[in-house]
C-alpha atoms as a PDB file:
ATOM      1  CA  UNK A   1     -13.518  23.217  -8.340  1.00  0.00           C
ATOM      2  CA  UNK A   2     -11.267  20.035  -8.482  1.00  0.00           C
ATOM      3  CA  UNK A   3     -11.232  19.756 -11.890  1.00  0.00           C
ATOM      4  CA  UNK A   4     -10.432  23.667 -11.933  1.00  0.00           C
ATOM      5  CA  UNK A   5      -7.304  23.607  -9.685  1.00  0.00           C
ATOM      6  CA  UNK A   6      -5.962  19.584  -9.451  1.00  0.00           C
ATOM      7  CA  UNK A   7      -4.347  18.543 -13.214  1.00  0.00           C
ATOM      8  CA  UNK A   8      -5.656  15.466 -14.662  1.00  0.00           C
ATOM      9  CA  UNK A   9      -2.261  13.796 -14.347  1.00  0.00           C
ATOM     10  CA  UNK A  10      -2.194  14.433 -10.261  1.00  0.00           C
ATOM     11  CA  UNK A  11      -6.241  13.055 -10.560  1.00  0.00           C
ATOM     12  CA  UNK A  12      -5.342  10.202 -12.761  1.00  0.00           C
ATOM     13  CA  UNK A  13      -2.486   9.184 -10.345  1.00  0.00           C
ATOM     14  CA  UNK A  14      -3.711   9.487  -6.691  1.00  0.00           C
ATOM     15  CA  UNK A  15      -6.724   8.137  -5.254  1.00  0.00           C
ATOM     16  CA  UNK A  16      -7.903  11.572  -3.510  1.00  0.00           C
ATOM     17  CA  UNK A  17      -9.212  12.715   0.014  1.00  0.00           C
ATOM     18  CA  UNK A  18     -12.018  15.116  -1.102  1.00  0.00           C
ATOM     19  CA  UNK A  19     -14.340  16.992   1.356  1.00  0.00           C
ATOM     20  CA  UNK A  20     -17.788  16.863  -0.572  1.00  0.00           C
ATOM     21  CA  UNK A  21     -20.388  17.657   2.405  1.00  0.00           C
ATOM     22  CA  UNK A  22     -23.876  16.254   1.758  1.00  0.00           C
ATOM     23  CA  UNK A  23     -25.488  12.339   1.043  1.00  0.00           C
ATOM     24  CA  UNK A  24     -23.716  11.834  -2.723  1.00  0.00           C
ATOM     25  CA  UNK A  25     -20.581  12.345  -3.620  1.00  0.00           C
ATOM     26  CA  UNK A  26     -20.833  14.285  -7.310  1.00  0.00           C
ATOM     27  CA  UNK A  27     -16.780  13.779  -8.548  1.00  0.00           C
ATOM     28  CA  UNK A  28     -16.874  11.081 -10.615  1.00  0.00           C
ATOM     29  CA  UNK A  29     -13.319  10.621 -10.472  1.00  0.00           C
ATOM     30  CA  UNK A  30     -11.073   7.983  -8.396  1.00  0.00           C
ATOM     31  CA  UNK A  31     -12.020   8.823  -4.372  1.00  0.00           C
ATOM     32  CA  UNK A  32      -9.925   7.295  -1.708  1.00  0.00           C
ATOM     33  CA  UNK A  33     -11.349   8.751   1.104  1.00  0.00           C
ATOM     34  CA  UNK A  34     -14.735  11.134   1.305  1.00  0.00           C
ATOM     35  CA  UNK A  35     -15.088  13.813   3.803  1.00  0.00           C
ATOM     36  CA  UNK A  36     -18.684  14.270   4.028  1.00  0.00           C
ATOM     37  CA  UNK A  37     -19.935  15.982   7.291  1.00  0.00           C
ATOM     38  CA  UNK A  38     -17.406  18.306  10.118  1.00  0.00           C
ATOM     39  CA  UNK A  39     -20.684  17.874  11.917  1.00  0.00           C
ATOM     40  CA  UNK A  40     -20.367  13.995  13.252  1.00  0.00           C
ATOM     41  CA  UNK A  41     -20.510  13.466  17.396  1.00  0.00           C
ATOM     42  CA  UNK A  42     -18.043  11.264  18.736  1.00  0.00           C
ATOM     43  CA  UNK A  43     -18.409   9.378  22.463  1.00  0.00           C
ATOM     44  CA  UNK A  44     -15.445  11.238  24.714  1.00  0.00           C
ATOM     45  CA  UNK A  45     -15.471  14.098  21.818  1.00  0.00           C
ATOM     46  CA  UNK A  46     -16.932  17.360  23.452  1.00  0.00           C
ATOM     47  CA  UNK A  47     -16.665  19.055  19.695  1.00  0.00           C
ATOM     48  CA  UNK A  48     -17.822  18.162  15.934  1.00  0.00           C
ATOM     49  CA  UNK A  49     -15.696  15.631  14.491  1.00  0.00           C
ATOM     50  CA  UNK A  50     -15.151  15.030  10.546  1.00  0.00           C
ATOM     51  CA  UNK A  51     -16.933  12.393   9.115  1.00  0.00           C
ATOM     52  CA  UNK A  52     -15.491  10.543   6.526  1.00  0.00           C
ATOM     53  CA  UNK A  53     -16.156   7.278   4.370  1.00  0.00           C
ATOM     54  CA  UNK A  54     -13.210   5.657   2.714  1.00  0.00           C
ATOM     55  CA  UNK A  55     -13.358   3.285  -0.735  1.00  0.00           C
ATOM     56  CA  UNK A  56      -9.829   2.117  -0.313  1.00  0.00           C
ATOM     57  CA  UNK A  57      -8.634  -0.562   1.571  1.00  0.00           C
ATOM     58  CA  UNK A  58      -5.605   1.494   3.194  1.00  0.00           C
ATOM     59  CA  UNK A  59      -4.907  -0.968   6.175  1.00  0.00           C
ATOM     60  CA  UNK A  60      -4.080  -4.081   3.947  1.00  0.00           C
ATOM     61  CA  UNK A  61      -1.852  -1.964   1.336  1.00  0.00           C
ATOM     62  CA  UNK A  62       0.385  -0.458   3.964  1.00  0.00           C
ATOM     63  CA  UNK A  63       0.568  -4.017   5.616  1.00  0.00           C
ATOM     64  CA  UNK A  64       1.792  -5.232   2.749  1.00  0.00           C
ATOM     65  CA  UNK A  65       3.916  -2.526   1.433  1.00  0.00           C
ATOM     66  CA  UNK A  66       6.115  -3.110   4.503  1.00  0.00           C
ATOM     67  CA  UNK A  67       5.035   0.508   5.773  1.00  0.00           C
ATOM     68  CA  UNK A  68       4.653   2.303   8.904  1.00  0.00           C
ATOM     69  CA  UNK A  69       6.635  -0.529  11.075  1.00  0.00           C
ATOM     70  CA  UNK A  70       4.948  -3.387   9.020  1.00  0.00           C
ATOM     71  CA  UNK A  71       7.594  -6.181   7.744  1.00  0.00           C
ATOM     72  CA  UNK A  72       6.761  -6.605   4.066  1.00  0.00           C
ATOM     73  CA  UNK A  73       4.936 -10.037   3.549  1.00  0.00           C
ATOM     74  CA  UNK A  74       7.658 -12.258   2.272  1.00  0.00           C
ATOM     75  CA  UNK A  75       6.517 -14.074  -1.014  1.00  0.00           C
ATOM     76  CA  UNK A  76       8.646 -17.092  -2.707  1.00  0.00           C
ATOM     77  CA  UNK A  77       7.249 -17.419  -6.801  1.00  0.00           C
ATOM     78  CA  UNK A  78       9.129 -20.411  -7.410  1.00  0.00           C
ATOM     79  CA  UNK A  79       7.054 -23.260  -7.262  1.00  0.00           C
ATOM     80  CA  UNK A  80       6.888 -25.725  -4.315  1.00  0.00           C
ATOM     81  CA  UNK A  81       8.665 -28.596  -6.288  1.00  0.00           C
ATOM     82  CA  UNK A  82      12.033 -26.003  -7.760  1.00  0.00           C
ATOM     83  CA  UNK A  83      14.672 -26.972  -6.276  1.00  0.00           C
ATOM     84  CA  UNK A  84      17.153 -24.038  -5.653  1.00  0.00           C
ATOM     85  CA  UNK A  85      20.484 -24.577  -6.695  1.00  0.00           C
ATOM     86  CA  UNK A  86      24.044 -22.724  -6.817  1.00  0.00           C
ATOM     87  CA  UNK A  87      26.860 -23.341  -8.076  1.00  0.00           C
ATOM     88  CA  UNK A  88      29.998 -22.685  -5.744  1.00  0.00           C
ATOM     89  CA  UNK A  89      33.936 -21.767  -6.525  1.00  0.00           C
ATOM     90  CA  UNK A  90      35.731 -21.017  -3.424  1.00  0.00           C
ATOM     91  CA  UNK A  91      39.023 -20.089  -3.493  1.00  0.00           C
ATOM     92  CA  UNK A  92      41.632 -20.449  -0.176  1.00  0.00           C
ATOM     93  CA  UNK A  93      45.148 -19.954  -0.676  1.00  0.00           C
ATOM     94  CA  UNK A  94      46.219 -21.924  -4.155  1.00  0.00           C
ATOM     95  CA  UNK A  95      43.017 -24.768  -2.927  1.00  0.00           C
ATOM     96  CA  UNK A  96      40.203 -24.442  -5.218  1.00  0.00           C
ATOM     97  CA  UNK A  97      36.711 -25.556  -4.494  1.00  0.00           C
ATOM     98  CA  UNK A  98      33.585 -25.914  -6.613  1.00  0.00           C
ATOM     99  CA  UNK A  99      30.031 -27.592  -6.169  1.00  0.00           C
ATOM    100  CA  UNK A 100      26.367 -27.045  -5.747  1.00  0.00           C
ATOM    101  CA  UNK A 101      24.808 -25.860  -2.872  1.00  0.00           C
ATOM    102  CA  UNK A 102      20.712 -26.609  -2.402  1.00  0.00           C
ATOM    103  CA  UNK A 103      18.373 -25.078  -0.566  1.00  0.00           C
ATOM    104  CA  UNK A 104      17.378 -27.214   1.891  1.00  0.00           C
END
């Protein structure tokens, strides 16, 4: 039925929340999140409750994403030793001014 109704390119792109009841999961396709009982007991939960096994790690990508109040992990490539330099023209009134500024 997935194949049937979901294009290849929507497939392809998203990992996908599929309810496949039962022990094995029988889409061989990318699976973010597995739906495989509405049957599951819960402690404080007086009804059947969905159970579901996930492949994906979704915690650590929306941490570092920045997402859902989450500052996004701030990452400096330049190597420890780079110094970071700029040069400066400032202008006030007719007064010109020019150097380097470095990161300090």
């Amino acid at each position: 039925m997935l194949q049937t109704y979901i294009d290849e390119d929507i497939r392809s792109r998203y990992a996908l929340w599929i309810a496949e009841w039962g022990r094995k999961l029988n889409y061989s396709g990318a699976v973010g999140i597995r739906q495989y009982s509405d049957k599951g007991k819960v402690d404080g939960i007086n009804a059947n409750t969905d159970l579901d096994e996930c492949y994906v790690d979704y915690p650590t990508q929306i941490k570092e994403a920045g997402l859902n109040g989450f500052a996004a992990p701030v990452t400096d490539d330049a190597p420890a030793n780079e110094q970071k330099t700029a040069e400066v023209v400032l202008q006030i009134g007719d007064d010109v001014y020019k150097g380097k500024l470095t990161k300090a």
